[in-house]
N, C-alpha and C. Protein backbone atom coordinates (compact mmCIF):
# COMPACT_ATOMS: atom_id res chain seq x y z
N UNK A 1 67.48 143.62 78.71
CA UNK A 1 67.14 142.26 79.08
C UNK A 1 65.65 142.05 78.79
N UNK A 2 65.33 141.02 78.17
CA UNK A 2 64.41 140.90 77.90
C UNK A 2 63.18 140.04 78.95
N UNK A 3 61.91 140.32 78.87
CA UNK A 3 61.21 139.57 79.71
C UNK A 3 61.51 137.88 80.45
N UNK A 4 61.58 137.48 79.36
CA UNK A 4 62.28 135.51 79.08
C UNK A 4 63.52 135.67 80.09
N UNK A 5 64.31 136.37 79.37
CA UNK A 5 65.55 136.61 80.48
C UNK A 5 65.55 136.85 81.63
N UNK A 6 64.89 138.39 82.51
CA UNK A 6 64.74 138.30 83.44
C UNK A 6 63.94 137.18 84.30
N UNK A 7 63.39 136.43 83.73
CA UNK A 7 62.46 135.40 84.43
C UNK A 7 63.24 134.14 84.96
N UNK A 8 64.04 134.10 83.81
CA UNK A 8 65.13 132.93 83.92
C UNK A 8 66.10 133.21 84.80
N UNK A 9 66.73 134.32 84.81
CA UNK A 9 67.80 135.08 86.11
C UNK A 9 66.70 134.31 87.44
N UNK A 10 65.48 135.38 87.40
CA UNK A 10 65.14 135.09 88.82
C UNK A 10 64.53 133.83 89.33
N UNK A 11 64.22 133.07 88.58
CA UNK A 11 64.28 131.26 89.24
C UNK A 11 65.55 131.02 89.72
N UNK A 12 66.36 131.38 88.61
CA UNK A 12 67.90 130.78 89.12
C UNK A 12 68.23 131.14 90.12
N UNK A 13 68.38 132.92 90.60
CA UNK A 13 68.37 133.10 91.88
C UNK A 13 67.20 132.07 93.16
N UNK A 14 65.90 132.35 92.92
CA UNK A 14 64.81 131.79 93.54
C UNK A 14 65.81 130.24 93.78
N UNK A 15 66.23 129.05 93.31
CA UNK A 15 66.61 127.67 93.26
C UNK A 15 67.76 128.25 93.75
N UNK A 16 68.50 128.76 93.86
CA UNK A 16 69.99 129.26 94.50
C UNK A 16 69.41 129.70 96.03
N UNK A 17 68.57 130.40 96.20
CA UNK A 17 68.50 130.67 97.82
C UNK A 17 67.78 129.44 98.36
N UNK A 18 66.80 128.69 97.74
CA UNK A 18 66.32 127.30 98.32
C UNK A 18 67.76 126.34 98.27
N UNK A 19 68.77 126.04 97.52
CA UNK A 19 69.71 125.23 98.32
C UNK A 19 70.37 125.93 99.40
N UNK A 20 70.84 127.30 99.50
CA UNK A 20 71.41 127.70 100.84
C UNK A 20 70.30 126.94 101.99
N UNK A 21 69.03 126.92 102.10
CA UNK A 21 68.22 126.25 102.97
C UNK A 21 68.25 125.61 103.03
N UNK A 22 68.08 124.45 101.64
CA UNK A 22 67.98 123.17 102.06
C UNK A 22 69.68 122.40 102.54
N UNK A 23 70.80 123.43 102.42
CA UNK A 23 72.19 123.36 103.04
C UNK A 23 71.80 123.60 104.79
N UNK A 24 71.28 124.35 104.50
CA UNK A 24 71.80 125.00 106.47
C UNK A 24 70.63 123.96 106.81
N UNK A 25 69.58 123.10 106.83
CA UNK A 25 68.59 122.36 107.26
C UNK A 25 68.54 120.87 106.75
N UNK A 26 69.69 120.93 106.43
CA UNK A 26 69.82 119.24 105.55
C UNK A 26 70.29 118.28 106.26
N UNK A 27 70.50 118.52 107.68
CA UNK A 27 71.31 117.21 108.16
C UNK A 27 70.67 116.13 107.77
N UNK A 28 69.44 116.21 108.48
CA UNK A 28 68.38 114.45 108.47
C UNK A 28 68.08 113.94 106.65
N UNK A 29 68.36 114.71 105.48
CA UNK A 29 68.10 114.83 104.39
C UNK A 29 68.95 113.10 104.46
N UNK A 30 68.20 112.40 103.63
CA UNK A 30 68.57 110.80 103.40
C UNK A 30 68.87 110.68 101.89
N UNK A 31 68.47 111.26 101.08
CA UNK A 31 68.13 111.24 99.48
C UNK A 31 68.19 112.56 98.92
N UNK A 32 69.59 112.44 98.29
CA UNK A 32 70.03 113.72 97.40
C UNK A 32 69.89 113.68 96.05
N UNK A 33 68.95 114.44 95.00
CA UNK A 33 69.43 114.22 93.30
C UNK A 33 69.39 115.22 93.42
N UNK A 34 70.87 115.18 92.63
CA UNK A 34 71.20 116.05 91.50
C UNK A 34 71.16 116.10 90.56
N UNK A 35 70.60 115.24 89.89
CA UNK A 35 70.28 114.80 88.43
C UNK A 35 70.68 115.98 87.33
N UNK A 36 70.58 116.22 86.45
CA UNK A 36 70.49 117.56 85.34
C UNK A 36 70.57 118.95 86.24
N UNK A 37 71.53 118.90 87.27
CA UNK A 37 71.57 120.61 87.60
C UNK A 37 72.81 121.45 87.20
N UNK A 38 73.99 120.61 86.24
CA UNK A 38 74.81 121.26 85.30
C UNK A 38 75.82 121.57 86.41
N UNK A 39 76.05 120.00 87.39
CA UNK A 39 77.12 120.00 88.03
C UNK A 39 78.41 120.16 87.47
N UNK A 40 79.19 120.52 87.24
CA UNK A 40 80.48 120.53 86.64
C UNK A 40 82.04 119.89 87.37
N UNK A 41 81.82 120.38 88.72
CA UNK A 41 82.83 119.95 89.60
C UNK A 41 82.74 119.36 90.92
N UNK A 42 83.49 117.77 91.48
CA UNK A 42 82.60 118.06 93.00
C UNK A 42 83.90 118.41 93.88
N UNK A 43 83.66 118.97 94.70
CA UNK A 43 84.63 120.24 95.73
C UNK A 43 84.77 119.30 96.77
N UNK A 44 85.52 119.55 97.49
CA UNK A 44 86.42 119.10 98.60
C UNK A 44 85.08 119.04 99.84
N UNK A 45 84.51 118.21 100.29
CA UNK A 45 83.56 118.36 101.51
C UNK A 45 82.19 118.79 101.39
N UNK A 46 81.92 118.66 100.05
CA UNK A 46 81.03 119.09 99.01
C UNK A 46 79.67 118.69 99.79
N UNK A 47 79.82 117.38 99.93
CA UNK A 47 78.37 116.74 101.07
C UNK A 47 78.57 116.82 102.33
N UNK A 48 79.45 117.66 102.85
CA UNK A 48 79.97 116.94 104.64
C UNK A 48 78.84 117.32 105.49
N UNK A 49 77.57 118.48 104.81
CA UNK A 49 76.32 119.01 105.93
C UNK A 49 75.58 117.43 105.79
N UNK A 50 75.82 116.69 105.26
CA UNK A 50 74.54 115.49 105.02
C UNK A 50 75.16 114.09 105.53
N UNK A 51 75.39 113.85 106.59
CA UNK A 51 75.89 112.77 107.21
C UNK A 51 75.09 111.65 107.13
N UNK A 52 73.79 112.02 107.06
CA UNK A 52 73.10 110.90 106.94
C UNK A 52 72.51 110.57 105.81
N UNK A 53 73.08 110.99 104.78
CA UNK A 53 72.39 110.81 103.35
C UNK A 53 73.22 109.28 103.13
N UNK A 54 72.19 108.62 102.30
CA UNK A 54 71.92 107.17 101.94
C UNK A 54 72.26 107.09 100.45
N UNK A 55 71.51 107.76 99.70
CA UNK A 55 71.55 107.76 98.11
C UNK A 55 71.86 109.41 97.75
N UNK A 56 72.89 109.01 96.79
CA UNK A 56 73.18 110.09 96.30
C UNK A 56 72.80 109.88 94.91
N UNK A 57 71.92 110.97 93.98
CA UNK A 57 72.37 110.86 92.42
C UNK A 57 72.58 111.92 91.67
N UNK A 58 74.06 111.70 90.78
CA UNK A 58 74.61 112.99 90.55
C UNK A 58 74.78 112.47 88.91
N UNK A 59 73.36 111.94 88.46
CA UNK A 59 73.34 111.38 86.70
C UNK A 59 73.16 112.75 86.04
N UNK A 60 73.77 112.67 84.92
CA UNK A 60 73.37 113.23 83.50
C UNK A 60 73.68 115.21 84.13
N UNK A 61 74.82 115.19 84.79
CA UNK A 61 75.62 116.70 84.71
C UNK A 61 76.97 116.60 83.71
N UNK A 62 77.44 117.58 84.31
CA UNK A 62 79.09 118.03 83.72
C UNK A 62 79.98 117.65 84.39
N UNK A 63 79.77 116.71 85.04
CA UNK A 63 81.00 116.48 86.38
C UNK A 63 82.33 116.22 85.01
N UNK A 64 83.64 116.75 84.95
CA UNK A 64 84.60 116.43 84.93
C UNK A 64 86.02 116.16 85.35
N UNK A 65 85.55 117.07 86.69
CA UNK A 65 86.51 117.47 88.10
C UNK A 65 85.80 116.59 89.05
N UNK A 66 86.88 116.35 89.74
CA UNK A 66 86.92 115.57 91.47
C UNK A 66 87.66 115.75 92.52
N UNK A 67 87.59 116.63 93.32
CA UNK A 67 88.53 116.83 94.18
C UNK A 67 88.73 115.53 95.11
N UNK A 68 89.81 115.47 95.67
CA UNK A 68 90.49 114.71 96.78
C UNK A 68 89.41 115.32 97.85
N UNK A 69 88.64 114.20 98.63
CA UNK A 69 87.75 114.37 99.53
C UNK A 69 86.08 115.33 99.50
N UNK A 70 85.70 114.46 98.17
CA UNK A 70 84.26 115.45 97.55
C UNK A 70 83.74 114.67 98.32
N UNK A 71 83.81 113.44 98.88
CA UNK A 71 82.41 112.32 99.52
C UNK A 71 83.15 112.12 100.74
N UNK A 72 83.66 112.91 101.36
CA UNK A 72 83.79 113.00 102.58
C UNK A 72 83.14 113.31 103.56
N UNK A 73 82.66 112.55 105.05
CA UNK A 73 81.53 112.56 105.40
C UNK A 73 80.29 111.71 104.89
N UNK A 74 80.58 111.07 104.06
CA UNK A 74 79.73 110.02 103.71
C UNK A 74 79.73 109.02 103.89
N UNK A 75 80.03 108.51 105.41
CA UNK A 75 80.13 106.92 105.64
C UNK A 75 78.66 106.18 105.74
N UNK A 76 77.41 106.47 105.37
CA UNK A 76 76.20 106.27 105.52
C UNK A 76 75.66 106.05 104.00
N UNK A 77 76.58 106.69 102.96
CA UNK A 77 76.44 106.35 101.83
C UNK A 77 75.95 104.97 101.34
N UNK A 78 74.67 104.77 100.81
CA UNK A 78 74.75 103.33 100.59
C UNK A 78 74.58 103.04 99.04
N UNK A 79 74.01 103.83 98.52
CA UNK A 79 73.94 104.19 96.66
C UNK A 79 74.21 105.16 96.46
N UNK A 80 75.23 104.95 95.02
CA UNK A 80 75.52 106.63 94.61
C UNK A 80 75.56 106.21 92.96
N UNK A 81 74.59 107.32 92.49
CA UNK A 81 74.32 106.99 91.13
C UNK A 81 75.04 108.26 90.59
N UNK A 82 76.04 107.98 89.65
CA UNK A 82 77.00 108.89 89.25
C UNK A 82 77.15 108.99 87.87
N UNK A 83 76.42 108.28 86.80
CA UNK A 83 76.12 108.17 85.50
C UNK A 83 76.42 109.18 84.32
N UNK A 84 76.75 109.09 83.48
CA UNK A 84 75.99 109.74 82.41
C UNK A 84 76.98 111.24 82.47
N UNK A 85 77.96 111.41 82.86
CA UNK A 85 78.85 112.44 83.19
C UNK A 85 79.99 112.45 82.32
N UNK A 86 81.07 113.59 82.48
CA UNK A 86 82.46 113.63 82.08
C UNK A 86 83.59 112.77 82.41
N UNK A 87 83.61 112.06 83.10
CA UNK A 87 84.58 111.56 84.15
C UNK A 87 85.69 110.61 83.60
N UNK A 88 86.53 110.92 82.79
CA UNK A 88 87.43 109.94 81.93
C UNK A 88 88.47 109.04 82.94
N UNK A 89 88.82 109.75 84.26
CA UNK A 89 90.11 108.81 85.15
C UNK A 89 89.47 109.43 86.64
N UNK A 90 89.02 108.03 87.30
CA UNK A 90 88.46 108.36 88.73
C UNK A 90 90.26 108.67 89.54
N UNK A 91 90.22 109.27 90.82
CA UNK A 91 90.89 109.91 91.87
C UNK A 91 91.33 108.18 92.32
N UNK A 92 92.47 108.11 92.73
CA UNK A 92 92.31 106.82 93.45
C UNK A 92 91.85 106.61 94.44
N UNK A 93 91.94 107.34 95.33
CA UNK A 93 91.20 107.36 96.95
C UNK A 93 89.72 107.93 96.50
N UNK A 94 89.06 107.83 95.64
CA UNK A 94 87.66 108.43 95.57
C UNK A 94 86.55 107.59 96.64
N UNK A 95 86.68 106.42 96.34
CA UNK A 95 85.65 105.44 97.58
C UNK A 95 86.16 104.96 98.54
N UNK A 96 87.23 106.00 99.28
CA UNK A 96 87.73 105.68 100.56
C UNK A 96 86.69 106.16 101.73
N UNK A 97 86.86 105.41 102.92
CA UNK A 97 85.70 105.64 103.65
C UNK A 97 84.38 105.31 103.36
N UNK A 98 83.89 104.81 102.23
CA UNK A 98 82.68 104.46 101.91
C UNK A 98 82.10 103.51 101.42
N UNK A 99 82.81 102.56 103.20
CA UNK A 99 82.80 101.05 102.98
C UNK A 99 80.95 100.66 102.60
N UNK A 100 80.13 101.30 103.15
CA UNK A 100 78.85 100.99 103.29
C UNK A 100 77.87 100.96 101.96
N UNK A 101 78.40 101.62 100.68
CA UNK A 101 77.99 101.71 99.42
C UNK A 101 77.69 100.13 98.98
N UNK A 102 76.66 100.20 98.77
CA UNK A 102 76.01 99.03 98.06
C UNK A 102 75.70 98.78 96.42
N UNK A 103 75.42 100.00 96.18
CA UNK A 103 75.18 100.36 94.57
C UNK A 103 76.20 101.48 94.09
N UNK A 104 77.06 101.34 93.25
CA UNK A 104 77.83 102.23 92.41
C UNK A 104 77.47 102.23 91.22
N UNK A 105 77.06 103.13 90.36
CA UNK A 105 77.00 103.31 89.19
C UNK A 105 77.56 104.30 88.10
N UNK A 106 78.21 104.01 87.47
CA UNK A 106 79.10 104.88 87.06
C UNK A 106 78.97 104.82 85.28
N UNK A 107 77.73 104.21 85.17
CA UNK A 107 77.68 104.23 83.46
C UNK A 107 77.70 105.27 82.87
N UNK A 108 78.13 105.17 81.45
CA UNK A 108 77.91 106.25 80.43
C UNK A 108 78.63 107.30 80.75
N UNK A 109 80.12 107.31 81.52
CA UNK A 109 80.87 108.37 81.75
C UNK A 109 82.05 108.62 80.78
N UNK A 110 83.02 107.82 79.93
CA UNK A 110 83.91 107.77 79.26
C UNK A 110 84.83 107.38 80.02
N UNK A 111 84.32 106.29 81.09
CA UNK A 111 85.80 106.16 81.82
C UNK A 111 86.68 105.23 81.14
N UNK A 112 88.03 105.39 80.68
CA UNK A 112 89.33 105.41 79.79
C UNK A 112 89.63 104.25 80.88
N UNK A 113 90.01 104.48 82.13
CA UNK A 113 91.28 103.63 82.69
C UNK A 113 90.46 102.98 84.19
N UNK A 114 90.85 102.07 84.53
CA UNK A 114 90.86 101.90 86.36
C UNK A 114 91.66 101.93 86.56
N UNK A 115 91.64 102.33 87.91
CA UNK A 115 93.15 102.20 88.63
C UNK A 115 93.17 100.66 89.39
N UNK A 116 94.27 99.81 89.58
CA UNK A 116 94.49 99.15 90.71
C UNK A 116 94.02 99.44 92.19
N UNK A 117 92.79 98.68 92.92
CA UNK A 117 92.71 99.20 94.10
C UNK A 117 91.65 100.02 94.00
N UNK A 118 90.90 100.55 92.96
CA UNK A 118 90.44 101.52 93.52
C UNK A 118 88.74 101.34 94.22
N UNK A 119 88.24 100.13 93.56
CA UNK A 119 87.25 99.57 94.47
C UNK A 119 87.50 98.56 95.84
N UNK A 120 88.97 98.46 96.13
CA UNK A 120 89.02 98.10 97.34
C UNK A 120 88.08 97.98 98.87
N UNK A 121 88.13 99.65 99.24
CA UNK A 121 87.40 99.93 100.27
C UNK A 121 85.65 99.36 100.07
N UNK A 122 85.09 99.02 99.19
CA UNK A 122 83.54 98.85 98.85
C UNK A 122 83.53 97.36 99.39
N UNK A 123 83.34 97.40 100.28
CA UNK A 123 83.37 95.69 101.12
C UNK A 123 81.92 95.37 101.00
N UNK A 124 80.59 96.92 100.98
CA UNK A 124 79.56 96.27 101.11
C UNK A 124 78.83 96.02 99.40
N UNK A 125 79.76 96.45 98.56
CA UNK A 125 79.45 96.58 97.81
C UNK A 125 78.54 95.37 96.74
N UNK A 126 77.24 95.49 96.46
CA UNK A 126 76.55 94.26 95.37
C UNK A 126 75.97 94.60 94.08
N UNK A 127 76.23 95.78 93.61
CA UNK A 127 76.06 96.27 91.90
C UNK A 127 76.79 97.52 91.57
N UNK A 128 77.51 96.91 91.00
CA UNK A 128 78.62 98.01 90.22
C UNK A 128 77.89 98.01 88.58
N UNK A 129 77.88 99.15 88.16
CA UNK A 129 77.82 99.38 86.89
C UNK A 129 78.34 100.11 85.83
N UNK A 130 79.27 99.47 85.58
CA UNK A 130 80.54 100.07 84.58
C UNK A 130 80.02 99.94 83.40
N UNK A 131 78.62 100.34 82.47
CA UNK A 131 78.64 99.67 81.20
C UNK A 131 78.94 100.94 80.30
N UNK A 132 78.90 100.68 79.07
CA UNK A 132 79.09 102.51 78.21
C UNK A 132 79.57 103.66 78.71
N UNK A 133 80.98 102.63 78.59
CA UNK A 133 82.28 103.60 79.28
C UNK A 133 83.07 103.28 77.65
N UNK A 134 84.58 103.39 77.94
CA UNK A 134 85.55 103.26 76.90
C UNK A 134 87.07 102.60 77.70
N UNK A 135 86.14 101.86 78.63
CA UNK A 135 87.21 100.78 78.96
C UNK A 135 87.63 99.69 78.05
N UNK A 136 89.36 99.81 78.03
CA UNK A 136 89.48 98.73 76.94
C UNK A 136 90.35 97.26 77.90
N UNK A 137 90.54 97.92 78.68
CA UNK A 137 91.09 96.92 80.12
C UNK A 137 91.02 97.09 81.10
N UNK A 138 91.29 95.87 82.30
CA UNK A 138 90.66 95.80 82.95
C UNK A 138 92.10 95.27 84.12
N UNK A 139 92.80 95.94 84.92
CA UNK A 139 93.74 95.65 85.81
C UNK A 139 93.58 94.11 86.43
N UNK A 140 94.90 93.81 86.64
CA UNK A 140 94.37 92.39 86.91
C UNK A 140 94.24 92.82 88.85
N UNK A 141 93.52 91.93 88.99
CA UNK A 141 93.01 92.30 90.61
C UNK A 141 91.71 93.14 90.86
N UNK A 142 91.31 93.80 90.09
CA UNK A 142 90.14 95.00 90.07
C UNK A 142 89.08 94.34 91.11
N UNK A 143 88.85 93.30 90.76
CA UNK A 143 87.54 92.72 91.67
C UNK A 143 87.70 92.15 92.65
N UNK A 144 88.74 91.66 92.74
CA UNK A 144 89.38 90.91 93.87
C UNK A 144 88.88 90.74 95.48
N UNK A 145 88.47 92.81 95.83
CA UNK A 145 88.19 92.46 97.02
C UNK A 145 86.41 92.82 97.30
N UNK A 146 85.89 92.49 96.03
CA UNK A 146 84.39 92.75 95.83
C UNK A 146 83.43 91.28 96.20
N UNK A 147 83.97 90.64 97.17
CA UNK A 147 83.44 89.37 97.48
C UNK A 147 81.85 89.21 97.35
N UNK A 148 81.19 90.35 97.30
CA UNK A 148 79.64 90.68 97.90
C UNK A 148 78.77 91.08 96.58
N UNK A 149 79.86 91.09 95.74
CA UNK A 149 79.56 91.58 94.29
C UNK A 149 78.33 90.85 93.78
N UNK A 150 76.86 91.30 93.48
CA UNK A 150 75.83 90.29 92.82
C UNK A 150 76.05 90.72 91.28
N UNK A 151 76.08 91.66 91.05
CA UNK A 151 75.39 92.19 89.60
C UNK A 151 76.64 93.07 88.91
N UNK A 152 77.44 92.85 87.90
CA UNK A 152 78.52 93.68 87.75
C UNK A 152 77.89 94.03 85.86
N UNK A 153 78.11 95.03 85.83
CA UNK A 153 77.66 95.39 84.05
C UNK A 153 78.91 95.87 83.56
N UNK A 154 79.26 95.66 82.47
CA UNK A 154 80.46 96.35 81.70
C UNK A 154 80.30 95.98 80.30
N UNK A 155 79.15 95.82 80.21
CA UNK A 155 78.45 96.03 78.54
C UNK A 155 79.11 97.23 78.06
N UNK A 156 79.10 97.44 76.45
CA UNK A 156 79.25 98.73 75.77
C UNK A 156 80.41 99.51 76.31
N UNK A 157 81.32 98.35 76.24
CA UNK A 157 82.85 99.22 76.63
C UNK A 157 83.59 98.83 75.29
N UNK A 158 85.01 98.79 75.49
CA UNK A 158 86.00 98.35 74.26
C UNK A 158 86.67 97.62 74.84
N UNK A 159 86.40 96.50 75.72
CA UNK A 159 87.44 95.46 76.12
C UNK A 159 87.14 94.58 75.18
N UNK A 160 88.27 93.98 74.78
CA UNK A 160 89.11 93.11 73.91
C UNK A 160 89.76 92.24 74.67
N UNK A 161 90.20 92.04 75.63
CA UNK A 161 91.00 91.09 76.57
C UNK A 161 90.28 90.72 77.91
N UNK A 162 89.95 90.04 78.60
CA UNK A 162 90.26 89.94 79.96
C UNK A 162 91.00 88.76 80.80
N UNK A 163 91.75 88.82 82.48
CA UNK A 163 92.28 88.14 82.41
C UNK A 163 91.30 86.45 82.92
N UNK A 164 92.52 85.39 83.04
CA UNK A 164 91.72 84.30 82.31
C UNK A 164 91.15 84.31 84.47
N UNK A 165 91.42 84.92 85.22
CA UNK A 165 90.95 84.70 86.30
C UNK A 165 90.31 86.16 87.01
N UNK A 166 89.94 86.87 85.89
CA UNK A 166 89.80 88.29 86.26
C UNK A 166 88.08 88.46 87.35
N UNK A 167 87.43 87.43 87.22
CA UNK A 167 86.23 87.50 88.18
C UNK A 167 86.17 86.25 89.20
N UNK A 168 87.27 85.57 89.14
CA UNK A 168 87.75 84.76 90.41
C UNK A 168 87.21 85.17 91.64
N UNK A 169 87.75 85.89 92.19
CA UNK A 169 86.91 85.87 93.63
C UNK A 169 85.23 86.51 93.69
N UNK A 170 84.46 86.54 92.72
CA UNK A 170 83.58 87.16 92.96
C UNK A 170 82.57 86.28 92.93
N UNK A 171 82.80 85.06 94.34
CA UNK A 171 81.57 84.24 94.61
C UNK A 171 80.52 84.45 94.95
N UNK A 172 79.77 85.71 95.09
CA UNK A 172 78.37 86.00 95.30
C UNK A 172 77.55 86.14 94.07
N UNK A 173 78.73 86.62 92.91
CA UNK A 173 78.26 87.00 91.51
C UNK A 173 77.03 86.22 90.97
N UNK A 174 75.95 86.81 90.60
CA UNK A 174 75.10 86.26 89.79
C UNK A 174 74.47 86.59 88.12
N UNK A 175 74.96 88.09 88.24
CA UNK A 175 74.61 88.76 86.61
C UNK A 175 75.82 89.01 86.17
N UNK A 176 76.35 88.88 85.43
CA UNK A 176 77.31 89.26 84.48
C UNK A 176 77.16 89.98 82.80
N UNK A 177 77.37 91.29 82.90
CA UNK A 177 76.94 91.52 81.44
C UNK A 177 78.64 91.78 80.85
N UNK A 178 78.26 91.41 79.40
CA UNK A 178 79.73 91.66 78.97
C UNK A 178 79.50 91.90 77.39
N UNK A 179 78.24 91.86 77.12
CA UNK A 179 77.79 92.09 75.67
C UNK A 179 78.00 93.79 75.24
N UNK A 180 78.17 93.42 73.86
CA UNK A 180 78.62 94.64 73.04
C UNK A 180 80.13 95.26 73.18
N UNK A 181 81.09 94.29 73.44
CA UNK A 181 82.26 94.85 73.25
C UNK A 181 83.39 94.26 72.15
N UNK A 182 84.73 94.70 71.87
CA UNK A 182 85.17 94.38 71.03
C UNK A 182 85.91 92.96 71.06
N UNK A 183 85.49 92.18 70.16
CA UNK A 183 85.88 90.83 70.06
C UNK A 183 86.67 90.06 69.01
């Protein structure tokens, strides 16, 4: 092993025993990034030591996995920046319990499909950002119960259709992006 190498092992260890700490001492922790730490998967209860975390950001990893109940324990959640990842088909129950989210962002993931319902629970929700994905449609109802909705992006997707009442209920709406898709 060469010098370079061993050096690189022992940060990695060194940053591996500072999260066991900042795990066992994280309750009051409000603001989590994860930005570039080559997340790959999020696990079942993954945040449940951080009850009081506010913002989460988990941009520009490997996330391609989601377990059933990764943001569990997160009813305090109020932004979660989730960007720039693997993520081709969200969980349907993924933003259950996490009525209090205000900012979702989910650009630049390859997300393929929505499900029906699945932004339901986001009652507090006022900027979603779906843009530079590979959405080519858009369920009819999707927004429906996003009344609080200010700012919605879905630039740089592949929708070709939408329906003729598909942002109907979203009387708070004030930005709308919809540029760069197929027409």
């Amino acid at each position: 092993m060469t010098t370079d190498q061993t050096k690189s092992v022992l940060l990695k260890v060194l940053v591996l025993l500072m999260l066991c700490q900042v795990n066992i001492q994280s309750s009051g922790v409000t603001k989590l990034d994860l930005s570039f730490w080559g997340v790959t998967k999020l696990t079942e209860g993954m945040f449940i030591d951080h009850p009081n975390l506010k913002i989460l950001i988990l941009n520009f990893n490997e996330i391609t996995e989601i377990e059933n109940g990764a943001f569990s324990g997160l009813q305090s959640l109020e932004e979660l920046y989730w960007g720039f990842n693997y993520i081709k088909v969200l969980p349907n129950d993924i933003f259950s319990n996490l009525s209090s989210i205000r900012v979702l962002d989910l650009k630049g993931n390859g997300l393929v499909v929505l499900t029906i319902g699945i932004f339901n629970d986001l009652k507090s929700l006022t900027n979603l950002q779906l843009g530079s994905n590979h959405l080519s449609s858009l369920p009819d109802g999707i927004f429906s119960k996003l009344t609080s909705l200010v700012d919605l992006e879905l630039q740089f997707n592949d929708l070709n259709h939408l329906q003729v009442d598909i942002f109907r209920n979203l009387t708070s709406l004030t930005k709308l992006e919809l540029g760069h898709n197929i027409t």
